[in-house]
PDB file of N, CA and C in Angstrom:
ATOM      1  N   UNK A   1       0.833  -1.184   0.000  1.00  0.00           N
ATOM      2  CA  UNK A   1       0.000   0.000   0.000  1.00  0.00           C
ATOM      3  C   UNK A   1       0.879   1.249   0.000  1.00  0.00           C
ATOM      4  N   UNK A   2       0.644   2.270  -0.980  1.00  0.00           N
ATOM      5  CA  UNK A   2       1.353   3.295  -1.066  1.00  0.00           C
ATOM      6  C   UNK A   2       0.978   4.384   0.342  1.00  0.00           C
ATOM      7  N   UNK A   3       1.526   5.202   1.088  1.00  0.00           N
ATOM      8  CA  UNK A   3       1.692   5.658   2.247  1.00  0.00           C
ATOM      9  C   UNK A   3       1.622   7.181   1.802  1.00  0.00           C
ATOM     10  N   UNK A   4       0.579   8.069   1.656  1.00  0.00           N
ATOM     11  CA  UNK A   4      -0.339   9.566   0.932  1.00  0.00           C
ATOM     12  C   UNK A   4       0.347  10.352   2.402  1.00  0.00           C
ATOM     13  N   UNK A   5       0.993   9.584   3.483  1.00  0.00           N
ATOM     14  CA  UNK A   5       0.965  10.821   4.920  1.00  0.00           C
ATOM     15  C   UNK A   5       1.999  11.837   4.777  1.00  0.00           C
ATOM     16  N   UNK A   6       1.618  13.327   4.980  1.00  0.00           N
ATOM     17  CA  UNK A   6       2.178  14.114   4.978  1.00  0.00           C
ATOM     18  C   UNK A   6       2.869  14.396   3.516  1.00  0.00           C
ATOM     19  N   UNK A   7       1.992  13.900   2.102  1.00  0.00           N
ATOM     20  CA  UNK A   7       2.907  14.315   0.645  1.00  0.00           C
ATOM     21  C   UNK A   7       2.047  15.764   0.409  1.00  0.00           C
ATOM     22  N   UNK A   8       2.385  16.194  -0.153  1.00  0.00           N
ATOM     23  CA  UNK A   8       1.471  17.288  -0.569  1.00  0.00           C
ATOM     24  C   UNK A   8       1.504  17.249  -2.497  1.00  0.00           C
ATOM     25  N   UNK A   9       0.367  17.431  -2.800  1.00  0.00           N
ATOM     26  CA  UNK A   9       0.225  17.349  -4.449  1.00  0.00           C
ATOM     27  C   UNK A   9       0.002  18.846  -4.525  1.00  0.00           C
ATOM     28  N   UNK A  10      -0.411  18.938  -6.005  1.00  0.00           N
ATOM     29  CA  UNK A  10      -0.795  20.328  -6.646  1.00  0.00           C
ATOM     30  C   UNK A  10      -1.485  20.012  -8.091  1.00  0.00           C
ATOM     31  N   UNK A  11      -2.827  20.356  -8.556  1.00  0.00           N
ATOM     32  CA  UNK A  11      -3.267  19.911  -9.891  1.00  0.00           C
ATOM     33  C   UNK A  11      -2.640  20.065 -11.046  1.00  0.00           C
ATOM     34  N   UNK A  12      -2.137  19.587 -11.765  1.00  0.00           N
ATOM     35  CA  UNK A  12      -1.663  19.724 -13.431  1.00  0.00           C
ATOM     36  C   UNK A  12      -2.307  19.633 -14.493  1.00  0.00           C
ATOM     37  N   UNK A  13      -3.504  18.915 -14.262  1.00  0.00           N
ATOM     38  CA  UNK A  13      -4.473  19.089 -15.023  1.00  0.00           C
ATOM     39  C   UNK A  13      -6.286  18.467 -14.665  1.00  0.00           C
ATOM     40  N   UNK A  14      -6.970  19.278 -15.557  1.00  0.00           N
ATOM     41  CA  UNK A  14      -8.285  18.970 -14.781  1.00  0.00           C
ATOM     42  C   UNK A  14      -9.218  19.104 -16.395  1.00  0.00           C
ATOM     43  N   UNK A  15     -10.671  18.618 -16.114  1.00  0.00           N
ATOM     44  CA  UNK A  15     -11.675  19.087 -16.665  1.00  0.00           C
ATOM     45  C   UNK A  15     -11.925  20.668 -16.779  1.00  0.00           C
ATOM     46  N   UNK A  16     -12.593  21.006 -18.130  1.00  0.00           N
ATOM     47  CA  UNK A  16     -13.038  22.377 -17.631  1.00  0.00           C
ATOM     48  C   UNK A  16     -14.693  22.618 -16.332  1.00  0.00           C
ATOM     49  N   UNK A  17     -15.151  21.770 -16.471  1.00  0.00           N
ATOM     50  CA  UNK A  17     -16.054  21.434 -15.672  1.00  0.00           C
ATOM     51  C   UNK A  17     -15.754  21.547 -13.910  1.00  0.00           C
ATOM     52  N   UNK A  18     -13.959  21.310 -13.503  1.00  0.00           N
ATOM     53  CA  UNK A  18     -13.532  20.971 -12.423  1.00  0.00           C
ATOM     54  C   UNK A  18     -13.207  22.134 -11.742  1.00  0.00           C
ATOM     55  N   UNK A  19     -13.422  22.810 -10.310  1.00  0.00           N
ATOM     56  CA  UNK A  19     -12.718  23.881 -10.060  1.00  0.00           C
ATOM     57  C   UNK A  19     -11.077  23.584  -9.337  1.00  0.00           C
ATOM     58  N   UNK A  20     -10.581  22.800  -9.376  1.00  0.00           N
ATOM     59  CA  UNK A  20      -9.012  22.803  -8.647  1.00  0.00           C
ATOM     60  C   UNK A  20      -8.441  23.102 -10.244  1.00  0.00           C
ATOM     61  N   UNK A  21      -6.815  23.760  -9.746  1.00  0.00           N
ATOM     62  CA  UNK A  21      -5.937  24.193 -10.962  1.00  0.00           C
ATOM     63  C   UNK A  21      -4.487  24.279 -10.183  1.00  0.00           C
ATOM     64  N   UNK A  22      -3.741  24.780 -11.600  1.00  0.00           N
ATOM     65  CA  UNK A  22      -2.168  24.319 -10.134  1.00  0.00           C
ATOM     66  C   UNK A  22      -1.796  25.893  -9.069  1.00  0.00           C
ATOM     67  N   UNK A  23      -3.159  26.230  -9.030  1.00  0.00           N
ATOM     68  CA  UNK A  23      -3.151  27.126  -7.447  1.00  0.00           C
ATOM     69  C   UNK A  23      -3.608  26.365  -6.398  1.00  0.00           C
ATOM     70  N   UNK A  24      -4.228  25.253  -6.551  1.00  0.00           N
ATOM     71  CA  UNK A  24      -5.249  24.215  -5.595  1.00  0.00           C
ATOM     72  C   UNK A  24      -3.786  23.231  -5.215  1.00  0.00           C
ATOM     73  N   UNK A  25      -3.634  23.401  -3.998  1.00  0.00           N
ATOM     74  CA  UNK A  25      -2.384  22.758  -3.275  1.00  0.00           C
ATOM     75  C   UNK A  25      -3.559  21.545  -2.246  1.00  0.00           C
ATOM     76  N   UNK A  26      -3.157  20.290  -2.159  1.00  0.00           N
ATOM     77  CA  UNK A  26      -3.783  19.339  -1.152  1.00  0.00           C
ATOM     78  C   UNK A  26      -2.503  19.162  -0.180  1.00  0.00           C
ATOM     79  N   UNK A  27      -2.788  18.709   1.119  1.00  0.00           N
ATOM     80  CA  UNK A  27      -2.006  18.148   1.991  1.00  0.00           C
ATOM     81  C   UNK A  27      -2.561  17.050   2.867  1.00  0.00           C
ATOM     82  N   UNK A  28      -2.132  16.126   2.192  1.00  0.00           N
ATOM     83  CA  UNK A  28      -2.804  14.529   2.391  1.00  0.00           C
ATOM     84  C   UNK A  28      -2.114  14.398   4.145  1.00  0.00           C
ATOM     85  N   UNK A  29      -2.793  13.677   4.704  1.00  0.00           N
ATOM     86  CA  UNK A  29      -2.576  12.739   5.914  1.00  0.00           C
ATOM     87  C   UNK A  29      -3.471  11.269   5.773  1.00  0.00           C
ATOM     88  N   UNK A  30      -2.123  10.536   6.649  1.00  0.00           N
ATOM     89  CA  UNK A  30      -2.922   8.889   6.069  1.00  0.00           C
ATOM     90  C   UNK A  30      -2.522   8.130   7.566  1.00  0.00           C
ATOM     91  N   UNK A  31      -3.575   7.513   8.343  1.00  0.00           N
ATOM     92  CA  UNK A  31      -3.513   6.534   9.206  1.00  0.00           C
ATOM     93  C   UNK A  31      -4.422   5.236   8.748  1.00  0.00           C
ATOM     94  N   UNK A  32      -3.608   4.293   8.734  1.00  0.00           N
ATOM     95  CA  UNK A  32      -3.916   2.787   8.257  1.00  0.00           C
ATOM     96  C   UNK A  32      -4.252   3.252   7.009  1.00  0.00           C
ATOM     97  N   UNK A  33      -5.639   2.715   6.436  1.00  0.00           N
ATOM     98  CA  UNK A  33      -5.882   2.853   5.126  1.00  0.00           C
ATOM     99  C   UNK A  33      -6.803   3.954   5.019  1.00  0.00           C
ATOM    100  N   UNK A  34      -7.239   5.341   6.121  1.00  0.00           N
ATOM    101  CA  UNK A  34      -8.372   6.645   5.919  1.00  0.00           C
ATOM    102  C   UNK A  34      -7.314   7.453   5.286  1.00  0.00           C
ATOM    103  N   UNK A  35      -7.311   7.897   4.602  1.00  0.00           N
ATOM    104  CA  UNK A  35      -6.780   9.472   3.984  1.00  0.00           C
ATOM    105  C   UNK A  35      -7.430  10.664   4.211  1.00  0.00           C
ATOM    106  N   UNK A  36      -6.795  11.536   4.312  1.00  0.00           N
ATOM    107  CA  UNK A  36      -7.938  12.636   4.844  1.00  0.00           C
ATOM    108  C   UNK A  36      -6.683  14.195   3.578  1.00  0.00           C
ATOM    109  N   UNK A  37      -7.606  14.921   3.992  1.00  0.00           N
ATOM    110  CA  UNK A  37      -6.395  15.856   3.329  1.00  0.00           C
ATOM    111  C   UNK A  37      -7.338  17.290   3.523  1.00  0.00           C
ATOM    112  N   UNK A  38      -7.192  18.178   3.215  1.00  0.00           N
ATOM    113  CA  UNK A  38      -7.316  20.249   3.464  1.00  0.00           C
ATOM    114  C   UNK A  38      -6.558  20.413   2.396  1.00  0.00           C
ATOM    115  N   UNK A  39      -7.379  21.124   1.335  1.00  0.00           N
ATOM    116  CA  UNK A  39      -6.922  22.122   0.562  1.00  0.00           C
ATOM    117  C   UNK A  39      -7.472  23.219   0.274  1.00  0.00           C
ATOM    118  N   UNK A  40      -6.845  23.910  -0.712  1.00  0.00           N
ATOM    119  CA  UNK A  40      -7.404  25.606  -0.997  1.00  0.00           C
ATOM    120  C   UNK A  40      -6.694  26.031  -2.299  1.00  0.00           C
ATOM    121  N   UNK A  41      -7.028  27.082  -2.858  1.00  0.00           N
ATOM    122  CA  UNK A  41      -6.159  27.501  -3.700  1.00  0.00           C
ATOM    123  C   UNK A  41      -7.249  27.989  -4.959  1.00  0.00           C
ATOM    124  N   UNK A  42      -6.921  29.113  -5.510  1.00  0.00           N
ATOM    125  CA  UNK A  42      -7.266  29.385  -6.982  1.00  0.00           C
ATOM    126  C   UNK A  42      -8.903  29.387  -6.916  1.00  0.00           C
ATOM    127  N   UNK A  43      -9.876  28.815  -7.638  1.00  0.00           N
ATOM    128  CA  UNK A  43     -11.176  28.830  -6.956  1.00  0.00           C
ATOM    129  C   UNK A  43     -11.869  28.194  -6.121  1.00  0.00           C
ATOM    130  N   UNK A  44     -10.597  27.548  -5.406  1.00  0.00           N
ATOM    131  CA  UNK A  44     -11.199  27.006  -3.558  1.00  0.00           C
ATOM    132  C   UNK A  44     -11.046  27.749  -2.551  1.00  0.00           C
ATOM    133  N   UNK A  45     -11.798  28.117  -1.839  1.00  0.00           N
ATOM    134  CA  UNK A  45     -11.712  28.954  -0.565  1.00  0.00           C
ATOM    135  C   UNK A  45     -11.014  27.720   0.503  1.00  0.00           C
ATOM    136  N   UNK A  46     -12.124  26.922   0.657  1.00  0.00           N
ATOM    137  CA  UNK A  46     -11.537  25.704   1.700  1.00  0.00           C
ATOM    138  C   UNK A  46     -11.681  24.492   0.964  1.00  0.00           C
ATOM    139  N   UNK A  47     -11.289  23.587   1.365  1.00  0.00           N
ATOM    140  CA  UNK A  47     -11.977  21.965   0.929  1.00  0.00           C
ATOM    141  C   UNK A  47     -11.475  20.937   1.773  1.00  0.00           C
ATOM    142  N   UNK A  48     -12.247  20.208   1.856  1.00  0.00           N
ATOM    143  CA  UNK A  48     -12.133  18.703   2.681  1.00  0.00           C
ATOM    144  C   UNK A  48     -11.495  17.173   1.946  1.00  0.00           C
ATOM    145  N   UNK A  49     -11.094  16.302   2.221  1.00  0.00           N
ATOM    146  CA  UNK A  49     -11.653  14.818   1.834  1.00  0.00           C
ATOM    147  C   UNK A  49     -11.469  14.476   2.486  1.00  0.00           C
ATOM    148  N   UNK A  50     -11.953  13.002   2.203  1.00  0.00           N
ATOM    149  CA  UNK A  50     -11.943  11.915   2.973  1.00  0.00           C
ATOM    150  C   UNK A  50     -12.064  10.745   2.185  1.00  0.00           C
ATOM    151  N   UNK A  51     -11.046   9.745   2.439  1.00  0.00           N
ATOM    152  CA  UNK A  51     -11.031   8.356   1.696  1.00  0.00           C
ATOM    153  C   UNK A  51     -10.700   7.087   2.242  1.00  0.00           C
ATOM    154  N   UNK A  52     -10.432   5.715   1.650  1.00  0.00           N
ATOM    155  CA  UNK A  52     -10.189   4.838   1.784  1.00  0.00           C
ATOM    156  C   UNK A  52      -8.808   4.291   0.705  1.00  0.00           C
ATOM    157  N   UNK A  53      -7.484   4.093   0.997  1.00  0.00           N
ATOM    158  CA  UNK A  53      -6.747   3.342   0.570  1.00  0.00           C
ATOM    159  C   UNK A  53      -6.673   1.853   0.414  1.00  0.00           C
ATOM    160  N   UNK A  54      -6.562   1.502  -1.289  1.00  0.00           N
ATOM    161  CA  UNK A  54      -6.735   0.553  -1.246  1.00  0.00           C
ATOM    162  C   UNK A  54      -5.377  -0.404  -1.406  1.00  0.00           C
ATOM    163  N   UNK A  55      -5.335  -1.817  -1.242  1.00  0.00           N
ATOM    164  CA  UNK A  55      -3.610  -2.370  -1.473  1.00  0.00           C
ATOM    165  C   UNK A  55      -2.202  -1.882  -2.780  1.00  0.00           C
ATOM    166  N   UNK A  56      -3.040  -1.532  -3.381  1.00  0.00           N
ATOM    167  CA  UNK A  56      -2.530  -0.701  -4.464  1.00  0.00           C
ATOM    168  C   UNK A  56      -1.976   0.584  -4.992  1.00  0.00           C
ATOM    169  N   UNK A  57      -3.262   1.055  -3.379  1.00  0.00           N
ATOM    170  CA  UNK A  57      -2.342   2.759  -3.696  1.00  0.00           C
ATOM    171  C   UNK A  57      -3.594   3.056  -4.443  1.00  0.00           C
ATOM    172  N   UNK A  58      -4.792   2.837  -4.660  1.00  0.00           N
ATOM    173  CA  UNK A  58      -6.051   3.172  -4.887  1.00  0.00           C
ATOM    174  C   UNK A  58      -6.659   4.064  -4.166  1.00  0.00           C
ATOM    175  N   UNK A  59      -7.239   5.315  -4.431  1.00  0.00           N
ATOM    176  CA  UNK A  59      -8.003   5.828  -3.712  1.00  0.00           C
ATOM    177  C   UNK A  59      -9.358   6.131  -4.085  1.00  0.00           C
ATOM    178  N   UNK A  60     -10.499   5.965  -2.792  1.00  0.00           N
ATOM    179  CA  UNK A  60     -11.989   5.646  -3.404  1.00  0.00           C
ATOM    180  C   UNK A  60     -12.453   7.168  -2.465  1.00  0.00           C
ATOM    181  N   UNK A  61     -12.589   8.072  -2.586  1.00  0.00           N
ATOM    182  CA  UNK A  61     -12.606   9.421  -1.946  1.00  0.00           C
ATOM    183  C   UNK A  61     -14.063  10.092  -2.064  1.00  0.00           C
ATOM    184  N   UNK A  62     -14.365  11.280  -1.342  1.00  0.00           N
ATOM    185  CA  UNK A  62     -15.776  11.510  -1.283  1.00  0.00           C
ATOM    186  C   UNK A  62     -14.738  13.343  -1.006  1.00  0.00           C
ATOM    187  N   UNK A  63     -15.270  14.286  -1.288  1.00  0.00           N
ATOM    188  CA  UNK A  63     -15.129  16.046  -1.183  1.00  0.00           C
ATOM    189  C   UNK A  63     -15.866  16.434  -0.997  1.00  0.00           C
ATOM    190  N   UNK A  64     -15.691  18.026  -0.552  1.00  0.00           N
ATOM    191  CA  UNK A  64     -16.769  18.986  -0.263  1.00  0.00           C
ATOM    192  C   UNK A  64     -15.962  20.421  -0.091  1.00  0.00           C
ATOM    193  N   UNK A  65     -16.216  21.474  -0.503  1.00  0.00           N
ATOM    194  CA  UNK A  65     -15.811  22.485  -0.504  1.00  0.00           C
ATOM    195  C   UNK A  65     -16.790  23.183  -0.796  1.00  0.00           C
ATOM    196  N   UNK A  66     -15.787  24.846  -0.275  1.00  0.00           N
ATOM    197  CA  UNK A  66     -16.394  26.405  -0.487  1.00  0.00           C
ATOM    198  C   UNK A  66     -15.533  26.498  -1.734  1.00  0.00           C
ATOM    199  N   UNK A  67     -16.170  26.944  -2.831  1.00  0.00           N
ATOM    200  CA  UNK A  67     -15.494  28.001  -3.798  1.00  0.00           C
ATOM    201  C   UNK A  67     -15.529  29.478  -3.897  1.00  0.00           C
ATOM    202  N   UNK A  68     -15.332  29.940  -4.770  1.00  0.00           N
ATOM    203  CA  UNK A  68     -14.957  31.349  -5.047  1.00  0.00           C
ATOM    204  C   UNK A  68     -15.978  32.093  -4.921  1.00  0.00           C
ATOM    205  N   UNK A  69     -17.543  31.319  -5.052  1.00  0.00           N
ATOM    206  CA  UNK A  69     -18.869  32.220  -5.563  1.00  0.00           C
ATOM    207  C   UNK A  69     -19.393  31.934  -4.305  1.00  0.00           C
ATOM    208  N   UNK A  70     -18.709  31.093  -2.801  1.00  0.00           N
ATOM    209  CA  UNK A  70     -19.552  31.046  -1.630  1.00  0.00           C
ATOM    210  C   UNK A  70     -20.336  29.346  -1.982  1.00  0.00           C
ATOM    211  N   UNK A  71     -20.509  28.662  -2.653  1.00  0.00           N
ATOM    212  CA  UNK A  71     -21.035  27.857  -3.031  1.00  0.00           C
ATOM    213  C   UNK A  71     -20.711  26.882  -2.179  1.00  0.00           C
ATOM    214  N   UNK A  72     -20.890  25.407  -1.364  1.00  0.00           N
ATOM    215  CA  UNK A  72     -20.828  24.203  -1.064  1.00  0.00           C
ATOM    216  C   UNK A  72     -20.634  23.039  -2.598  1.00  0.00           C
ATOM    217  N   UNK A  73     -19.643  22.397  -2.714  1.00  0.00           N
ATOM    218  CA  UNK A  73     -20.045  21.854  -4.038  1.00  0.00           C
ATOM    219  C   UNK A  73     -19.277  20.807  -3.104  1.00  0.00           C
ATOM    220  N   UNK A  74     -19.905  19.737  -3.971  1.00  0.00           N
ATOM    221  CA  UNK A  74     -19.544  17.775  -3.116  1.00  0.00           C
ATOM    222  C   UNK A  74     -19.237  17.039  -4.272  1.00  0.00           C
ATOM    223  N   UNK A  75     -18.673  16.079  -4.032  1.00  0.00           N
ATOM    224  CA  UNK A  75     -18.277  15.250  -5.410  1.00  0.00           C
ATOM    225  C   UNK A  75     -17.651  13.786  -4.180  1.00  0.00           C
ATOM    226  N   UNK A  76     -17.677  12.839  -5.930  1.00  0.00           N
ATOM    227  CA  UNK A  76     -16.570  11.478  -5.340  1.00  0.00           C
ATOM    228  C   UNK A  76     -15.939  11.353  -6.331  1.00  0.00           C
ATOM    229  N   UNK A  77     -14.569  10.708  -5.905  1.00  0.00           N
ATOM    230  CA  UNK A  77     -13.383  10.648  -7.307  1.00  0.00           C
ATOM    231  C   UNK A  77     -12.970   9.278  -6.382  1.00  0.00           C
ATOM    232  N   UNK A  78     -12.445   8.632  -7.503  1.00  0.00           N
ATOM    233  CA  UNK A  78     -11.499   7.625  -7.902  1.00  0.00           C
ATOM    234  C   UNK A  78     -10.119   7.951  -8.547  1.00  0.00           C
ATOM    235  N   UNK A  79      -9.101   7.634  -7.628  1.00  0.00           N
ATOM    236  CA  UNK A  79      -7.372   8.239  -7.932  1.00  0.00           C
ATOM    237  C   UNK A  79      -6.907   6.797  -7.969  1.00  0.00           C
ATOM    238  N   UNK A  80      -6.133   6.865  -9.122  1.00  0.00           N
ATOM    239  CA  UNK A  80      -5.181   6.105  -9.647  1.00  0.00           C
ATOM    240  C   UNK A  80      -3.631   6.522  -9.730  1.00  0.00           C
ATOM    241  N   UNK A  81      -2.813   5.579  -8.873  1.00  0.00           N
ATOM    242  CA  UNK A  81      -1.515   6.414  -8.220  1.00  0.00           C
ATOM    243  C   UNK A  81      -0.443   5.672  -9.793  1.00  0.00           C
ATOM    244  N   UNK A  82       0.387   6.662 -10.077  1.00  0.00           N
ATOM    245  CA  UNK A  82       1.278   6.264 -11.200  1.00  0.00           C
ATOM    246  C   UNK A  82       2.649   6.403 -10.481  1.00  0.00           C
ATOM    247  N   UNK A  83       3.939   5.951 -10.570  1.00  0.00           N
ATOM    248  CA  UNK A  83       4.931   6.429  -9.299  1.00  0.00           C
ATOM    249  C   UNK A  83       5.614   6.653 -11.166  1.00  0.00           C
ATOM    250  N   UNK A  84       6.224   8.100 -10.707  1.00  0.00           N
ATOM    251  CA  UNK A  84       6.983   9.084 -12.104  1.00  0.00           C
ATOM    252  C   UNK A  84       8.521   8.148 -12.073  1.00  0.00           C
ATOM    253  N   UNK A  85       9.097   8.662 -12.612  1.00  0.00           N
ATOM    254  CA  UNK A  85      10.754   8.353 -12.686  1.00  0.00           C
ATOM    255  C   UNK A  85      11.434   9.028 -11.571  1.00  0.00           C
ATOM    256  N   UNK A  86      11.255   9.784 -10.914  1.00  0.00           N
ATOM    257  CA  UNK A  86      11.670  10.628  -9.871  1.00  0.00           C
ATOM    258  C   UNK A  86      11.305  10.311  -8.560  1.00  0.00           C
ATOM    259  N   UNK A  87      10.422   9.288  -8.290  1.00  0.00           N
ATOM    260  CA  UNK A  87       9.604   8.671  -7.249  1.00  0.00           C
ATOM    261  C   UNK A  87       8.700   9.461  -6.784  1.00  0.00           C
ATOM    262  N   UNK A  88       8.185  10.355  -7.304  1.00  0.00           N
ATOM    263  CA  UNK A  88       7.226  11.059  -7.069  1.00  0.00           C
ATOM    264  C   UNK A  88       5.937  10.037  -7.212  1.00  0.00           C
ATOM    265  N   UNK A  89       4.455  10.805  -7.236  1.00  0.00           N
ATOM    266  CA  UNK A  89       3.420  10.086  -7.356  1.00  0.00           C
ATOM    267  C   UNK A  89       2.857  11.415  -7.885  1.00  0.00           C
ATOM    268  N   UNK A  90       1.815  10.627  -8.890  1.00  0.00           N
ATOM    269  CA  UNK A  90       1.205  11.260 -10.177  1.00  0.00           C
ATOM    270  C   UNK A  90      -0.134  10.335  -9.696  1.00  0.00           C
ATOM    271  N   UNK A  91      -1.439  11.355  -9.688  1.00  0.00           N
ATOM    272  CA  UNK A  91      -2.129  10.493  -9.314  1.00  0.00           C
ATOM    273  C   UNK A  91      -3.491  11.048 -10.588  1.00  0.00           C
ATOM    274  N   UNK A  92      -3.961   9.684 -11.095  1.00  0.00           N
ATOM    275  CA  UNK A  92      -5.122  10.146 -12.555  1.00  0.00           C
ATOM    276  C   UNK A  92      -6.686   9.848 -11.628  1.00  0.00           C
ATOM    277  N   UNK A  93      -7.080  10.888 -12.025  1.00  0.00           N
ATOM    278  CA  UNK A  93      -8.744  11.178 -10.958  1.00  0.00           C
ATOM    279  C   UNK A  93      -9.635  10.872 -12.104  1.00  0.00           C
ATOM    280  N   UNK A  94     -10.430  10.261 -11.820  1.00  0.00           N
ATOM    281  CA  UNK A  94     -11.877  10.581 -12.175  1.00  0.00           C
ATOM    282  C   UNK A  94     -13.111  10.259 -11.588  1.00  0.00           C
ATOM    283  N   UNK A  95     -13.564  11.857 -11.435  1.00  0.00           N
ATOM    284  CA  UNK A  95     -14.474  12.180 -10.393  1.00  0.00           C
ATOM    285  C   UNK A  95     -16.076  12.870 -10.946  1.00  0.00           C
ATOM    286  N   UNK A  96     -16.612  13.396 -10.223  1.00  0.00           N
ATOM    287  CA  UNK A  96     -18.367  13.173 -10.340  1.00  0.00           C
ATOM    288  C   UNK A  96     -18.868  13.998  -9.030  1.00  0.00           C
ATOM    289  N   UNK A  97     -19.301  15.209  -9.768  1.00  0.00           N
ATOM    290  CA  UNK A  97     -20.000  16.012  -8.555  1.00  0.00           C
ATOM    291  C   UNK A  97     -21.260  15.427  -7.918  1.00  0.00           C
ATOM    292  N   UNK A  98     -21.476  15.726  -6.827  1.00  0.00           N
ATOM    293  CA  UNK A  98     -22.973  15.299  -5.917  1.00  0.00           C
ATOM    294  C   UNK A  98     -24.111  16.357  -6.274  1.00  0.00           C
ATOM    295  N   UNK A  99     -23.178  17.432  -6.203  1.00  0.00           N
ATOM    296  CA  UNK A  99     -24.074  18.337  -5.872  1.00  0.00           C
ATOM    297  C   UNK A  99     -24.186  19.447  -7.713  1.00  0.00           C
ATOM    298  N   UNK A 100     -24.457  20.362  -7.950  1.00  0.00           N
ATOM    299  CA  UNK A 100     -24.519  21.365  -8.614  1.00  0.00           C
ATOM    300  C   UNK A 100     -25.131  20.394 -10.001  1.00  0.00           C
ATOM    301  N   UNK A 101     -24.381  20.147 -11.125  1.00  0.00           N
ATOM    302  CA  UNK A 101     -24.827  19.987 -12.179  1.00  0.00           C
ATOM    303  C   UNK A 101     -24.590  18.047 -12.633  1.00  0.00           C
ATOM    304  N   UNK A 102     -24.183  17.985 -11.644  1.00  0.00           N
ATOM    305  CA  UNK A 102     -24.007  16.600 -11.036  1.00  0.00           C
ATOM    306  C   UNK A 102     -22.644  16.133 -12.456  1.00  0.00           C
ATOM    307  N   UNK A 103     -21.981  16.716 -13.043  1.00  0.00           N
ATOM    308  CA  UNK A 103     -21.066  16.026 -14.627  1.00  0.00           C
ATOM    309  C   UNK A 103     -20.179  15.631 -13.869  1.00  0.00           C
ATOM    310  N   UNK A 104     -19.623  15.051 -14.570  1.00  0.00           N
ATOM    311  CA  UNK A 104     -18.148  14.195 -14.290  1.00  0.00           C
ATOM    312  C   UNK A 104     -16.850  14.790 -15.057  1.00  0.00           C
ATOM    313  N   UNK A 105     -15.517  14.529 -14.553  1.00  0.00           N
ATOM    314  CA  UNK A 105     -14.336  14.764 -15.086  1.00  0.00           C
ATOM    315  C   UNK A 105     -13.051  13.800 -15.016  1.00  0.00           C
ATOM    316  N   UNK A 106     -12.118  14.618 -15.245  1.00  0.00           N
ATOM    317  CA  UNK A 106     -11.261  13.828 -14.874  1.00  0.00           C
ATOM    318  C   UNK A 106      -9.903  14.932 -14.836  1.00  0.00           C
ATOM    319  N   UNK A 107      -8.804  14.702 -13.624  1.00  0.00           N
ATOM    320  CA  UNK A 107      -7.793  15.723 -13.323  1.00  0.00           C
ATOM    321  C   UNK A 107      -6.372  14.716 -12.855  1.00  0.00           C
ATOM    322  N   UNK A 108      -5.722  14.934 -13.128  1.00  0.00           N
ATOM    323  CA  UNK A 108      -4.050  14.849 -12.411  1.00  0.00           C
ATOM    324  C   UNK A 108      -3.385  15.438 -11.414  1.00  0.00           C
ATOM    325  N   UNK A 109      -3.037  15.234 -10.756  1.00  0.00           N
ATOM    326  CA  UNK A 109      -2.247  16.111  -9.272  1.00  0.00           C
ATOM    327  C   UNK A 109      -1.263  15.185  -9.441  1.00  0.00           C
ATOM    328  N   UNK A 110      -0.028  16.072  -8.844  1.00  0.00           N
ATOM    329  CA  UNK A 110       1.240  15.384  -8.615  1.00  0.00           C
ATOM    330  C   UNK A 110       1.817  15.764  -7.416  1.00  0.00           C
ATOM    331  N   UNK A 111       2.565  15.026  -6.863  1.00  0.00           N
ATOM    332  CA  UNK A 111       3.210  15.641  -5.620  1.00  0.00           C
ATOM    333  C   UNK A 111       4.277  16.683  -5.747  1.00  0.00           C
ATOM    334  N   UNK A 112       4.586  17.485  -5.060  1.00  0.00           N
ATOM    335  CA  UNK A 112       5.517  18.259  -5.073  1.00  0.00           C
ATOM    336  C   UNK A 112       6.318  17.730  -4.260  1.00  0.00           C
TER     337      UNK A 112
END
């Protein structure tokens, strides 16, 4: 199981549909297999997650954030961890709002 505690990512790429961009910084924490993480940035005011790690380095995740317009917007994504040449982690999302217009996307974050 890949170990998300204390990495911090940043988006590289997203849907236009998606509000994170590479101003949206995450800072993951991981005990056993919950992930949790706080981010912000660009048109996030605040944001939450919360997930489940799977043996693989899978993540099955649920969000919720404030954006830029005051809004609550919720979603669930599915992250797929890629490890770069540098040992970094590159992780491929595709996710699905709860709330607003309910579409789906798909985004990249990488660790810094």
């Amino acid at each position: 199981m890949i170990n998300y505690n204390d990495k911090i990512f940043r988006t590289v790429a997203n849907s236009e549909n998606g509000e994170t961009s590479n101003e949206t910084v995450f800072r993951y924490k991981q005990t056993g297999n919950i992930l949790t993480s706080e981010y912000a940035g660009g048109k996030i005011k605040s944001g939450h997650l919360i997930g489940l790690v799977d043996e693989n380095g899978n993540i099955d995740m649920r969000y919720h954030q404030v954006n830029h317009l005051g809004e609550i917007m919720t979603g669930i994504c599915i992250s797929k961890p890629e490890i770069l040449e540098n040992g970094k982690i590159r992780l491929h999302e595709d996710w699905e709002w709860t709330s607003g217009d309910k579409s789906k996307g798909t985004s990249i974050i990488e660790e810094q």
